[in-house]
C-alpha atoms as a PDB file:
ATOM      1  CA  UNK A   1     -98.917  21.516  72.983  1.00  0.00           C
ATOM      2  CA  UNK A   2     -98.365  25.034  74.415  1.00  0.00           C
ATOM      3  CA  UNK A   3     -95.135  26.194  75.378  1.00  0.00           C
ATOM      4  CA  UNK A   4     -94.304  28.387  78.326  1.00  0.00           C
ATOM      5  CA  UNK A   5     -92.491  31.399  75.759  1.00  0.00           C
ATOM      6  CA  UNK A   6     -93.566  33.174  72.576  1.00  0.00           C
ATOM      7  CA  UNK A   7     -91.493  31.316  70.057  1.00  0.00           C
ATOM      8  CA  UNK A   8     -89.195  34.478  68.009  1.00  0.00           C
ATOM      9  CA  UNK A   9     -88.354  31.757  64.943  1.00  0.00           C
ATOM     10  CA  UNK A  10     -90.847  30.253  62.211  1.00  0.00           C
ATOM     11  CA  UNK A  11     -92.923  27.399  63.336  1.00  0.00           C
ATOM     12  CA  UNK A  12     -92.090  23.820  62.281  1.00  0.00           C
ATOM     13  CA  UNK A  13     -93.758  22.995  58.775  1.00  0.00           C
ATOM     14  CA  UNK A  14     -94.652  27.140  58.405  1.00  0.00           C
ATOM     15  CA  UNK A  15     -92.670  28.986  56.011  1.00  0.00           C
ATOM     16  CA  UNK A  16     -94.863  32.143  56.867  1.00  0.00           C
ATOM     17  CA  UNK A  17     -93.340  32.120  60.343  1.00  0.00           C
ATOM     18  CA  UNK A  18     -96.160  33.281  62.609  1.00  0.00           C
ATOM     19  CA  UNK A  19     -95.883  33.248  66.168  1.00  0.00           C
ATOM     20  CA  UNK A  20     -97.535  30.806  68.914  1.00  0.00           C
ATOM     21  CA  UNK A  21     -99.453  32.809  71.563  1.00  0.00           C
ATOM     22  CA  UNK A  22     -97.935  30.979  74.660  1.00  0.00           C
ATOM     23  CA  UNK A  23     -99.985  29.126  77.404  1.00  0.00           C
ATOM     24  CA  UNK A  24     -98.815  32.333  79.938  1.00  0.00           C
ATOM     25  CA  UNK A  25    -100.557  34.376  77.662  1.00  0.00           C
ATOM     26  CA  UNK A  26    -103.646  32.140  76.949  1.00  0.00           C
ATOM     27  CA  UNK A  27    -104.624  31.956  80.582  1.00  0.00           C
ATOM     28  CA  UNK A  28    -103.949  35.826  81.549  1.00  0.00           C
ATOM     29  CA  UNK A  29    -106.506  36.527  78.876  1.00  0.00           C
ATOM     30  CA  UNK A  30    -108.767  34.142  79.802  1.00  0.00           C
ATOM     31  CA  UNK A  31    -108.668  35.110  83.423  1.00  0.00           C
ATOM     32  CA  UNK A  32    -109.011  38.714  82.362  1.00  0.00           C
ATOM     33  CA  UNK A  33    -112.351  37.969  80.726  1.00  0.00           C
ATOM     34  CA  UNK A  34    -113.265  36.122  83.016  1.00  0.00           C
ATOM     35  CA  UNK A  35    -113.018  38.599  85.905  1.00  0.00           C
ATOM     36  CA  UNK A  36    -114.367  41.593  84.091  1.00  0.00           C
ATOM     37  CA  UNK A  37    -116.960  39.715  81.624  1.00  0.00           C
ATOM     38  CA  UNK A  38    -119.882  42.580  81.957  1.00  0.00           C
ATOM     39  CA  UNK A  39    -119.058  43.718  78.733  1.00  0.00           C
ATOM     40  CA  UNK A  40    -121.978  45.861  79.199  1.00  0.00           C
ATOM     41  CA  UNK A  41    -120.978  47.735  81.619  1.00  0.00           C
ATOM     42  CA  UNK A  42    -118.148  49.327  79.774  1.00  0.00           C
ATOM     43  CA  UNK A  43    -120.979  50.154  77.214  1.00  0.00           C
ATOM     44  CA  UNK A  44    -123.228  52.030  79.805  1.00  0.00           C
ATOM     45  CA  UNK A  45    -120.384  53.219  82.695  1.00  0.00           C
ATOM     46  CA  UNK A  46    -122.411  51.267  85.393  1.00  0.00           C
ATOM     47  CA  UNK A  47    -120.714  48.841  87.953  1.00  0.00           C
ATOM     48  CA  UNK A  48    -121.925  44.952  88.087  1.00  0.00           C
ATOM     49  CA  UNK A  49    -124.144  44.392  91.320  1.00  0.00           C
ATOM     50  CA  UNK A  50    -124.942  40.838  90.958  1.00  0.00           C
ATOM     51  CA  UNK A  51    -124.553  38.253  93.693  1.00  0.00           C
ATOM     52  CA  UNK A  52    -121.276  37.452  92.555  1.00  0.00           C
ATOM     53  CA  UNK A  53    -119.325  40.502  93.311  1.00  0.00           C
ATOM     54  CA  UNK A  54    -119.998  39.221  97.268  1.00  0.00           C
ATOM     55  CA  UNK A  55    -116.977  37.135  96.492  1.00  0.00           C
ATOM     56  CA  UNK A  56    -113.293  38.280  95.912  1.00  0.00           C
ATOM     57  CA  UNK A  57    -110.788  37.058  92.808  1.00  0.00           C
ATOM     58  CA  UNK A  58    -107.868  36.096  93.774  1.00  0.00           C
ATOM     59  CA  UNK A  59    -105.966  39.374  91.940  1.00  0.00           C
ATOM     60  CA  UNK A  60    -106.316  42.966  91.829  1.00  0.00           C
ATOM     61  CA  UNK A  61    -109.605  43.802  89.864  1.00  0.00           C
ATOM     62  CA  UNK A  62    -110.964  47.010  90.807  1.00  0.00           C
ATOM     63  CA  UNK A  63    -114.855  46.975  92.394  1.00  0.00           C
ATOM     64  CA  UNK A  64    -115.480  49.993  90.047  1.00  0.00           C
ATOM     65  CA  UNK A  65    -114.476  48.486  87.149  1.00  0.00           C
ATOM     66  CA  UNK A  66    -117.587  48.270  85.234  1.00  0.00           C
ATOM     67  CA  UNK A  67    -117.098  44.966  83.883  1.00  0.00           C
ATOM     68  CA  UNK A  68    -115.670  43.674  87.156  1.00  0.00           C
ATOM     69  CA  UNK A  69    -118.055  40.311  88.092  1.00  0.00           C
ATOM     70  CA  UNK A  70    -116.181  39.593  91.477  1.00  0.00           C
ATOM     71  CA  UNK A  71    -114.690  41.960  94.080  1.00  0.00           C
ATOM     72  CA  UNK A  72    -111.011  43.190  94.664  1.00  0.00           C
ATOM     73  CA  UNK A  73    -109.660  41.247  98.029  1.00  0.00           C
ATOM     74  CA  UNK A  74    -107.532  44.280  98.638  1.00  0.00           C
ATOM     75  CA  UNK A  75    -109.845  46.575  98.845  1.00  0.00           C
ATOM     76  CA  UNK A  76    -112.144  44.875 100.387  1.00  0.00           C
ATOM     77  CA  UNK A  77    -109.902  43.925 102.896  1.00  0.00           C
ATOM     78  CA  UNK A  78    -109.647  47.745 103.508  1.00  0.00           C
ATOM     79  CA  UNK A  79    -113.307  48.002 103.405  1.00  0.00           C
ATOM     80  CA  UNK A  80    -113.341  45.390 106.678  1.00  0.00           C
ATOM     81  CA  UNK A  81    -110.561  46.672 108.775  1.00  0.00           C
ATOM     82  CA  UNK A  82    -111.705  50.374 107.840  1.00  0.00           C
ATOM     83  CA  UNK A  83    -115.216  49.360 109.792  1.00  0.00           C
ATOM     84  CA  UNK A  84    -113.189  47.485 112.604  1.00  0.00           C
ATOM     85  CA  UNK A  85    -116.627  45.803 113.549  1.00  0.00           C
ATOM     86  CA  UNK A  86    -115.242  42.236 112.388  1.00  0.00           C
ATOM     87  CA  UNK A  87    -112.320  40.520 112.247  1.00  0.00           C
ATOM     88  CA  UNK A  88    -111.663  39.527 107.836  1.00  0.00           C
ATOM     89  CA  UNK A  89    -111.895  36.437 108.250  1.00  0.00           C
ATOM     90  CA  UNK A  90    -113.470  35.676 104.694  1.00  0.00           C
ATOM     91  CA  UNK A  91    -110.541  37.733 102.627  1.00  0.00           C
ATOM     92  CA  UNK A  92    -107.810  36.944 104.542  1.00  0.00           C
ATOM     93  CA  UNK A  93    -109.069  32.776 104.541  1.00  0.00           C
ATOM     94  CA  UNK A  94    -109.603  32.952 100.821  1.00  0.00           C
ATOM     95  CA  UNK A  95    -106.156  34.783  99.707  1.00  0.00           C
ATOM     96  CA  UNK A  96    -104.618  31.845 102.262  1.00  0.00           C
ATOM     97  CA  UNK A  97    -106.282  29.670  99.957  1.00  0.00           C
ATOM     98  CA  UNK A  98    -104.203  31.210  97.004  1.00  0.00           C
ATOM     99  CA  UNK A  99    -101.781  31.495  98.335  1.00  0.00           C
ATOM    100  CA  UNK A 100    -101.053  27.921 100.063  1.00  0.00           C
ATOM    101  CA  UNK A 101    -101.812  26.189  96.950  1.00  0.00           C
ATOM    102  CA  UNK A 102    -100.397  28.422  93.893  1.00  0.00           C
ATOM    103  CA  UNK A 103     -98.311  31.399  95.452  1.00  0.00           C
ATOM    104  CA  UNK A 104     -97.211  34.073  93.028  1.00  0.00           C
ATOM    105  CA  UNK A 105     -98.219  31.718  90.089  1.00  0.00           C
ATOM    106  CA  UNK A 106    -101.517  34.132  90.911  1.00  0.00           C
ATOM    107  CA  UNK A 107     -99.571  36.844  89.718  1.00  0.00           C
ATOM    108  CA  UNK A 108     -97.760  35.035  87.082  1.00  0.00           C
ATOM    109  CA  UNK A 109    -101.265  33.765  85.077  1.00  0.00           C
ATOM    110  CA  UNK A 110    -104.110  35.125  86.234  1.00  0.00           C
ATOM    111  CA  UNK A 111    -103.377  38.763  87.567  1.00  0.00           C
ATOM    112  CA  UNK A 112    -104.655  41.114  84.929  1.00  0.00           C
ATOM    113  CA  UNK A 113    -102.373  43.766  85.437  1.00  0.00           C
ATOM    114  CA  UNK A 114     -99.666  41.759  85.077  1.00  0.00           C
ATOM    115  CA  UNK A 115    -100.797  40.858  81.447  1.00  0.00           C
ATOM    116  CA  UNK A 116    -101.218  44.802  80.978  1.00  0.00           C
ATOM    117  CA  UNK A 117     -97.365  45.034  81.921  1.00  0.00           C
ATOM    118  CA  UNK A 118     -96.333  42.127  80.257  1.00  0.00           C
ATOM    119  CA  UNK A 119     -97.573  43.795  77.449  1.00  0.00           C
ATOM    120  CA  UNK A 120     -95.838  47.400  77.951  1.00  0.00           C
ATOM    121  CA  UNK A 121     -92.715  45.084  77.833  1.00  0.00           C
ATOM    122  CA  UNK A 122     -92.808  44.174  74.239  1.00  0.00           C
ATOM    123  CA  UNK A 123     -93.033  47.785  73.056  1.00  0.00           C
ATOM    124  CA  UNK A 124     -89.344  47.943  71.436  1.00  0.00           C
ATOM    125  CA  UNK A 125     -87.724  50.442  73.485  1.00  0.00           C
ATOM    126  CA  UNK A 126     -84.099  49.892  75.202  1.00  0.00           C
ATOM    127  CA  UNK A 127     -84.590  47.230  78.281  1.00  0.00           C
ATOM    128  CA  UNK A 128     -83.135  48.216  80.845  1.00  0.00           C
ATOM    129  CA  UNK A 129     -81.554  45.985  84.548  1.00  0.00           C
ATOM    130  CA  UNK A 130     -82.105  47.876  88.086  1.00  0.00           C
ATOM    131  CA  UNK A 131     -78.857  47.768  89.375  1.00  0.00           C
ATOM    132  CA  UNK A 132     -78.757  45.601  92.365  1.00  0.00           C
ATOM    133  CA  UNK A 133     -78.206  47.799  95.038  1.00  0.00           C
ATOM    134  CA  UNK A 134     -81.182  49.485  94.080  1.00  0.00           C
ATOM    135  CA  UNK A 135     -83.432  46.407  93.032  1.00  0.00           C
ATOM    136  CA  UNK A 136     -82.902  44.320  96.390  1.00  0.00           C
ATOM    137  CA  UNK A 137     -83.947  46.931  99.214  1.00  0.00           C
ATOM    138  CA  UNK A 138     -86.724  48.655  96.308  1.00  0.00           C
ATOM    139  CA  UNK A 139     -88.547  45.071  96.865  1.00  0.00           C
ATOM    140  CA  UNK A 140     -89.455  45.464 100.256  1.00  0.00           C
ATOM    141  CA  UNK A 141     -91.534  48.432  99.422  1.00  0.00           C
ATOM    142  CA  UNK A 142     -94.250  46.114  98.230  1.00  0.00           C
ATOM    143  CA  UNK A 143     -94.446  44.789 102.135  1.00  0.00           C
ATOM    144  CA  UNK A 144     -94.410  48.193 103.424  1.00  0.00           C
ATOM    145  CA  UNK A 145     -97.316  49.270 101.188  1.00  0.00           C
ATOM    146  CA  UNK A 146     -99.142  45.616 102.540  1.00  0.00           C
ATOM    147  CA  UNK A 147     -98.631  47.395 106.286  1.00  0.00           C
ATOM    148  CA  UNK A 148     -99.160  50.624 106.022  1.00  0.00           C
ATOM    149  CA  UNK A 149    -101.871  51.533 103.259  1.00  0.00           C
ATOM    150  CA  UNK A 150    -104.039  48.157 102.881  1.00  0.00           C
ATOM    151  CA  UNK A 151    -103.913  47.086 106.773  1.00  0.00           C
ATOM    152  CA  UNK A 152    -102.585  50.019 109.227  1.00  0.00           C
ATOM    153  CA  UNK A 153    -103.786  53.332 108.000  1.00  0.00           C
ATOM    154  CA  UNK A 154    -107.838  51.935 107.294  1.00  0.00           C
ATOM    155  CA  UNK A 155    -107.463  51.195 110.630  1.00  0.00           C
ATOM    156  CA  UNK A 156    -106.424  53.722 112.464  1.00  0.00           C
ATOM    157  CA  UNK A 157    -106.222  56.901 110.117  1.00  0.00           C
ATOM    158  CA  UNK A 158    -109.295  58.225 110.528  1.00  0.00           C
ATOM    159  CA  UNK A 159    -110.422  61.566 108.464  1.00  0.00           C
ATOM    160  CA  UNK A 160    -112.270  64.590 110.097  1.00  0.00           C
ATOM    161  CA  UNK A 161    -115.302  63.491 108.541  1.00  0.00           C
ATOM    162  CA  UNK A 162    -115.076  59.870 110.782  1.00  0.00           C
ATOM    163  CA  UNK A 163    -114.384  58.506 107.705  1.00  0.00           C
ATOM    164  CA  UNK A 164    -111.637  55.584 107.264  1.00  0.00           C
ATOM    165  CA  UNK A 165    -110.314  55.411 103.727  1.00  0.00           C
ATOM    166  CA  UNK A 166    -109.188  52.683 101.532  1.00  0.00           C
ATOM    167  CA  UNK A 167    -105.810  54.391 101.011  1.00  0.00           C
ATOM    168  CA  UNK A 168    -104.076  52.134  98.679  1.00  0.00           C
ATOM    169  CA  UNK A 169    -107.463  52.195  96.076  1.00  0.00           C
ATOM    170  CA  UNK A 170    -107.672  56.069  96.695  1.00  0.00           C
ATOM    171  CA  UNK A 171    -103.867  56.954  96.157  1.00  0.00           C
ATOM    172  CA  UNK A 172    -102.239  54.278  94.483  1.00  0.00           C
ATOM    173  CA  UNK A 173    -103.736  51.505  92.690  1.00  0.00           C
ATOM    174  CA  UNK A 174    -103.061  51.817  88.887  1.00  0.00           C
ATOM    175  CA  UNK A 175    -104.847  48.861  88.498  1.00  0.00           C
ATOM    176  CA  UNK A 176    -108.010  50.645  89.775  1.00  0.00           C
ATOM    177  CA  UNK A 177    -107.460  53.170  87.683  1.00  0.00           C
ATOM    178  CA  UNK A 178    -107.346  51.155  84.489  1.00  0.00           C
ATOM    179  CA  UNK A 179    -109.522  49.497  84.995  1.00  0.00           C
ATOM    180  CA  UNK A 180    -112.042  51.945  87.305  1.00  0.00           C
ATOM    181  CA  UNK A 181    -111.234  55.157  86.959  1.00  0.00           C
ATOM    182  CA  UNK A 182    -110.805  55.663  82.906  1.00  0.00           C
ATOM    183  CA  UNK A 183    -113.580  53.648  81.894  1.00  0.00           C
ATOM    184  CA  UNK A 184    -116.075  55.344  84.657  1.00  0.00           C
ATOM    185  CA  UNK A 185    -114.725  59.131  83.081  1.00  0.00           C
ATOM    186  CA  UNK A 186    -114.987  57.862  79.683  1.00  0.00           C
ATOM    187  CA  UNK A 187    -118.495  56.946  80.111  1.00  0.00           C
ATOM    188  CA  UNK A 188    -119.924  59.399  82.635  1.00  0.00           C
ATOM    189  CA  UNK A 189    -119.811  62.905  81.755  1.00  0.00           C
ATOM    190  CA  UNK A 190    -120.594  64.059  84.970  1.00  0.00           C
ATOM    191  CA  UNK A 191    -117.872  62.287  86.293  1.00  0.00           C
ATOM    192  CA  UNK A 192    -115.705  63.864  84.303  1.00  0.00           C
ATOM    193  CA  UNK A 193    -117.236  67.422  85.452  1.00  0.00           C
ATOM    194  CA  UNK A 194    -116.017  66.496  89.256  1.00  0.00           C
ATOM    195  CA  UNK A 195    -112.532  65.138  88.293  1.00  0.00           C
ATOM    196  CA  UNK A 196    -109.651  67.390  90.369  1.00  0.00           C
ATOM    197  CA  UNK A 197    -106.606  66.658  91.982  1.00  0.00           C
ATOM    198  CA  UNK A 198    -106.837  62.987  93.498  1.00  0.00           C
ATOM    199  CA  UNK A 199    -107.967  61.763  90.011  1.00  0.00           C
ATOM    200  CA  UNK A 200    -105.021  63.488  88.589  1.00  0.00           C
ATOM    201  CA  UNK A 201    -102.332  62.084  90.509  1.00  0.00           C
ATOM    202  CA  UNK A 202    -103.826  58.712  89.990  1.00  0.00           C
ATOM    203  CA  UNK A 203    -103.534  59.259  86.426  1.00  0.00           C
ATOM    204  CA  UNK A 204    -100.132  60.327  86.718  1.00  0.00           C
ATOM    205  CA  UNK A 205     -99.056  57.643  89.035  1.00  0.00           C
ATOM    206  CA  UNK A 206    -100.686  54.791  86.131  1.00  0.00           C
ATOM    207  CA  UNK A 207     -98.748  56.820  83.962  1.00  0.00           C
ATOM    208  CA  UNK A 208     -95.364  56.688  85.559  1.00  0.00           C
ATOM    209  CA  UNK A 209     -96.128  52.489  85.845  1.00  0.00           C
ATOM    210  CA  UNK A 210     -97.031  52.579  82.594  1.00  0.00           C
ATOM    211  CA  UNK A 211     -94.059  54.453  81.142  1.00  0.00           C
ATOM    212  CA  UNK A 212     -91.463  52.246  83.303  1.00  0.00           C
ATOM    213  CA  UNK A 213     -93.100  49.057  82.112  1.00  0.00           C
ATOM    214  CA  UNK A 214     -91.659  49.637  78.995  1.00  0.00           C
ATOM    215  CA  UNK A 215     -88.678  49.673  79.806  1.00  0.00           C
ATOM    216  CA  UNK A 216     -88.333  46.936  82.705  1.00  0.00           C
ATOM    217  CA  UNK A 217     -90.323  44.288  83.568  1.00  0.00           C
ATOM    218  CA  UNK A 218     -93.119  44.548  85.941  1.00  0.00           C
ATOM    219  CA  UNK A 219     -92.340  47.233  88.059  1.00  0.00           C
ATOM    220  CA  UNK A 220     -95.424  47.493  89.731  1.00  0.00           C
ATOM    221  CA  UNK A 221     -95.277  43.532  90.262  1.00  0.00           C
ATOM    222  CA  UNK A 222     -91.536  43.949  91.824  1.00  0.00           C
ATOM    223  CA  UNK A 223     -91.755  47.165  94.148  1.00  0.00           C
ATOM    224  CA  UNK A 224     -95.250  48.280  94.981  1.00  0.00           C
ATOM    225  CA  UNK A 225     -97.904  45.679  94.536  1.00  0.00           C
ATOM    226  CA  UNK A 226     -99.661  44.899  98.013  1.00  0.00           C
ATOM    227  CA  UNK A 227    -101.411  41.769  96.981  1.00  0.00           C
ATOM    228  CA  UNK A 228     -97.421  40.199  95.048  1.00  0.00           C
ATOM    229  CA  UNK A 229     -96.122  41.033  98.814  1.00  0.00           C
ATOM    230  CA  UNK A 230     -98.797  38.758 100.614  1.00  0.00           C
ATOM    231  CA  UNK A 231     -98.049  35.821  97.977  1.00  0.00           C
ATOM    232  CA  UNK A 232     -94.606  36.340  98.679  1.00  0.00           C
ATOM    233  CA  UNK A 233     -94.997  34.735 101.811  1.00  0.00           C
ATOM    234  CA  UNK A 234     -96.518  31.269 100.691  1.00  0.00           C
ATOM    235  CA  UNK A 235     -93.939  30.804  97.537  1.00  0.00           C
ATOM    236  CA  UNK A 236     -91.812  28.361  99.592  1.00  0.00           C
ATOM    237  CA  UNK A 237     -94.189  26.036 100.789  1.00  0.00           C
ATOM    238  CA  UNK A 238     -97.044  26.643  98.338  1.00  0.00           C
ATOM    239  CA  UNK A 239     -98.448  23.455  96.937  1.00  0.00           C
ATOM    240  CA  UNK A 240     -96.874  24.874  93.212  1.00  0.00           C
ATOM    241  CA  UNK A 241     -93.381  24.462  93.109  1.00  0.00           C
ATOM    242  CA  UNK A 242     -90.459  25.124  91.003  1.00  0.00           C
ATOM    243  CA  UNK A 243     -87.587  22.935  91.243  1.00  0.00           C
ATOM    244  CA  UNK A 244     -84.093  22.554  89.807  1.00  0.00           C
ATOM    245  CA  UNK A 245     -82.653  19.193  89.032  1.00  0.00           C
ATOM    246  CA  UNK A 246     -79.112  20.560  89.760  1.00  0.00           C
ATOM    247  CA  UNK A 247     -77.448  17.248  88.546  1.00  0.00           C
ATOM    248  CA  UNK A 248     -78.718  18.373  84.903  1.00  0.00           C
ATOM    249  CA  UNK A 249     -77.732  22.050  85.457  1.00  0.00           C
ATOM    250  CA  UNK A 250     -74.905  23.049  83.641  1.00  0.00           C
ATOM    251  CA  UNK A 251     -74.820  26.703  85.113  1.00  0.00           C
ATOM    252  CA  UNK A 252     -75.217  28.680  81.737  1.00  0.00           C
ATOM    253  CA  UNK A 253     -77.893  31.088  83.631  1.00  0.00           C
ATOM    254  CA  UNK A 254     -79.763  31.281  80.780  1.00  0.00           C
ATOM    255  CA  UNK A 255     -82.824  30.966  83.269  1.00  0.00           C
ATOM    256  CA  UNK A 256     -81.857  33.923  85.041  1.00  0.00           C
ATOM    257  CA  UNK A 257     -81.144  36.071  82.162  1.00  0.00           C
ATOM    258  CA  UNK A 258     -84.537  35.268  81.204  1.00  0.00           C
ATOM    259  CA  UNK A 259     -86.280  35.863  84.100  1.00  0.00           C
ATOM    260  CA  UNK A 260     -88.819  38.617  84.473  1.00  0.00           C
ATOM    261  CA  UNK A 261     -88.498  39.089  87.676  1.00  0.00           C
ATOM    262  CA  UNK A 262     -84.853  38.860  88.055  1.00  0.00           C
ATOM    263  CA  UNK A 263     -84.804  35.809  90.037  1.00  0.00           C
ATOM    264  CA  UNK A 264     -81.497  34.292  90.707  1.00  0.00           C
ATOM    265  CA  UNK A 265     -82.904  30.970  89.950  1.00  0.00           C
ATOM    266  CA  UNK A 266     -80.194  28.595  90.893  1.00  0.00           C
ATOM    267  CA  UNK A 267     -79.776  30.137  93.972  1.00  0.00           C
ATOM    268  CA  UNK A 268     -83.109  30.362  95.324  1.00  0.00           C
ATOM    269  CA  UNK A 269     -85.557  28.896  92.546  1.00  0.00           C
ATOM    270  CA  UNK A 270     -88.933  29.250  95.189  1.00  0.00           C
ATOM    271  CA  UNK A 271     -87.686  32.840  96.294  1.00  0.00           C
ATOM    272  CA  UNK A 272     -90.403  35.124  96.785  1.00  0.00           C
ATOM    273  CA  UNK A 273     -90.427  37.459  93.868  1.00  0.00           C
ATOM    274  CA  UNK A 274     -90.650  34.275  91.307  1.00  0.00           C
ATOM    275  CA  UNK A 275     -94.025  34.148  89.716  1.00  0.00           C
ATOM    276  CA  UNK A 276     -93.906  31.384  87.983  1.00  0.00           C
ATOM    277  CA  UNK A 277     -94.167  32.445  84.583  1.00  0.00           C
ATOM    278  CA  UNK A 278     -92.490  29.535  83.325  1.00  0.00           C
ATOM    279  CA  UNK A 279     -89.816  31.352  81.105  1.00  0.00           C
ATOM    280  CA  UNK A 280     -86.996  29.710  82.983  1.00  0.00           C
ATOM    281  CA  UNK A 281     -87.845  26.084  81.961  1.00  0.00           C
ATOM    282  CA  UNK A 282     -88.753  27.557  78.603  1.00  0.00           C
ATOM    283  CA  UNK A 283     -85.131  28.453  78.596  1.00  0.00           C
ATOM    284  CA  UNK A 284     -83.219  25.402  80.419  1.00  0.00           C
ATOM    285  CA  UNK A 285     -81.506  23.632  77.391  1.00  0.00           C
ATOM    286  CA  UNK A 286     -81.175  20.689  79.937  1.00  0.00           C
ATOM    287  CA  UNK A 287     -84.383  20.564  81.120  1.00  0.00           C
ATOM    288  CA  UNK A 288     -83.056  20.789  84.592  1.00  0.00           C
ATOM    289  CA  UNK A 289     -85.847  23.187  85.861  1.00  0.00           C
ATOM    290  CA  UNK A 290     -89.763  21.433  86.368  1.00  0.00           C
ATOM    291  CA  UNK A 291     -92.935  22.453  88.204  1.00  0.00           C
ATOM    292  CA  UNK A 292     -95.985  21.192  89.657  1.00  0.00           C
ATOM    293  CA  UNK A 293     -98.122  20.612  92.259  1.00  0.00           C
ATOM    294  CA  UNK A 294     -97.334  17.998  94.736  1.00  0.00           C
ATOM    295  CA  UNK A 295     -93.595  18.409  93.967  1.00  0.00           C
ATOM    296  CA  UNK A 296     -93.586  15.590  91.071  1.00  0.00           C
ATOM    297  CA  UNK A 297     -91.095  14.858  88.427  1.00  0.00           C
ATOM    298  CA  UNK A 298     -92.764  15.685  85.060  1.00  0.00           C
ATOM    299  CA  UNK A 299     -90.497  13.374  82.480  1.00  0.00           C
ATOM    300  CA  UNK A 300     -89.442  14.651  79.599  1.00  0.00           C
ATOM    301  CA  UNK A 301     -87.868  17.854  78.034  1.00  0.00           C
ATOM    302  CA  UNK A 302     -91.243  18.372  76.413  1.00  0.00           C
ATOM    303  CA  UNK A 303     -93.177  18.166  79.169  1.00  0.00           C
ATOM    304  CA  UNK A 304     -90.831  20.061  81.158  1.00  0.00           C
ATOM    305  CA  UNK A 305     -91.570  23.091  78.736  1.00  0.00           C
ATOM    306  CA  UNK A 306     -95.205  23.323  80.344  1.00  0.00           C
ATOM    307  CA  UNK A 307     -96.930  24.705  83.147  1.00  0.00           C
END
């Protein structure tokens, strides 16, 4: 059985103490490979073309990335409004989809830029708390990057040249640039001949995500990501639900002390920014906190422990 947490004592039985990879973790490596399986692409710099990157993933995975086998909804979402010859109904229907039946557990399991900052977060560096007052109105940025660079500017910001860019793939997206940009200059010398400004400042913006991963927890999840802002909207009434069995609650907070995404959890268990990592049941020493679809019961502290 997997647990929801990476357990930090020795395993039952195991007097070497190693660690259990959680379930979190299984599945966000899973989904990585899955998503960006061309292995040989990252051998030979050249992007997938196959019939399958006609249809998006659910999370940011760059179109460039060479072993990307699907396409990235936000930028093709861009890439649609930017022709304004159709309306997207195809993206926009299939993160509904998403986001009516799992919400941010997208961005919880299967994003794989998440698992990159996930990561970040285990370096052992001092963890630092974004002070309320700063943490609360920072959030909304995500929903202003949603309007402005991935649906208003493609639309109406048109260059000199006629052309209408993707702006949040060309200026921001560190994901892209992971997972697009490096690996493309790594393999491509001539690539590497033509890189100037707009490659450096997407460097240095990875870079600055990068760094502050390190030292709190998914930055890029909490203030800027486009795609976190549009699952926002569904975590309420998603099919995938958290609940809190507040007659078991004892109000330690040990779920909210726990909780990546500094969710005040027995406040507002469904609130937007939760992405249902899981850590909070992991932590529960009631086993007052469950999830599911459908909104059932799941019996048992055991069971409780699992997504």
């Amino acid at each position: 059985m997997y647990r929801d947490r990476v357990r930090h004592g020795r395993k039952t039985g195991d007097p070497r103490g190693k660690r259990e990879i959680s379930f979190q973790r299984i599945v966000q490596l899973a989904s990585a490979a899955l998503f960006n399986g061309y292995v040989v692409g990252f051998a030979k710099g050249k992007i997938f073309t196959g019939k399958s990157k006609a249809f998006c993933v659910p999370v940011l995975n760059c179109y460039s990335c060479p072993g990307a086998l699907g396409a990235c909804p936000v930028g093709s979402l861009q890439t649609v409004l930017a022709g304004r010859s159709h309306f997207p109904f195809y993206v926009l229907g299939s993160l509904m989809l998403f986001g009516i039946v799992l919400g941010r557990l997208v961005c919880g399991f299967l994003c794989p830029f998440g698992l990159v900052q996930d990561l970040l977060h285990k370096i052992p560096v001092p963890k630092y708390k974004v002070p309320g007052k700063i943490d609360r109105p920072a959030r909304y940025l995500k929903y202003v990057v949603l309007l402005v660079l991935v649906v208003l500017l493609p639309i109406f910001a048109v260059t000199k040249g006629g052309v209408n860019p993707p702006y949040f793939c060309k200026y921001i997206c560190p994901a892209g640039t992971l997972g697009g940009g490096i690996p493309q200059m790594i393999a491509n010398p001539q690539l590497r001949k033509l890189a100037g400004f707009l490659f450096n400042w997407k460097v240095l913006v990875l870079a600055a995500i990068v760094i502050s991963s390190m030292f709190i927890n998914r930055p890029f999840c909490r203030y800027l990501c486009p795609l976190g802002a549009f699952y926002a909207v569904f975590n309420r009434f998603s099919f995938y639900q958290m609940h809190l069995d507040e007659s078991k609650c004892i109000g330690c907070k040990k779920c909210e002390r726990t909780c990546p995404m500094a969710v005040e959890v027995t406040k507002n268990i469904n609130s937007p920014e939760c992405i249902r990592c899981g850590k909070c049941k992991s932590a529960c020493p009631e086993g007052a906190i469950f999830s599911g679809l459908g909104g059932q019961r799941e019996q048992g502290k055991e069971v409780a422990d699992r997504v």
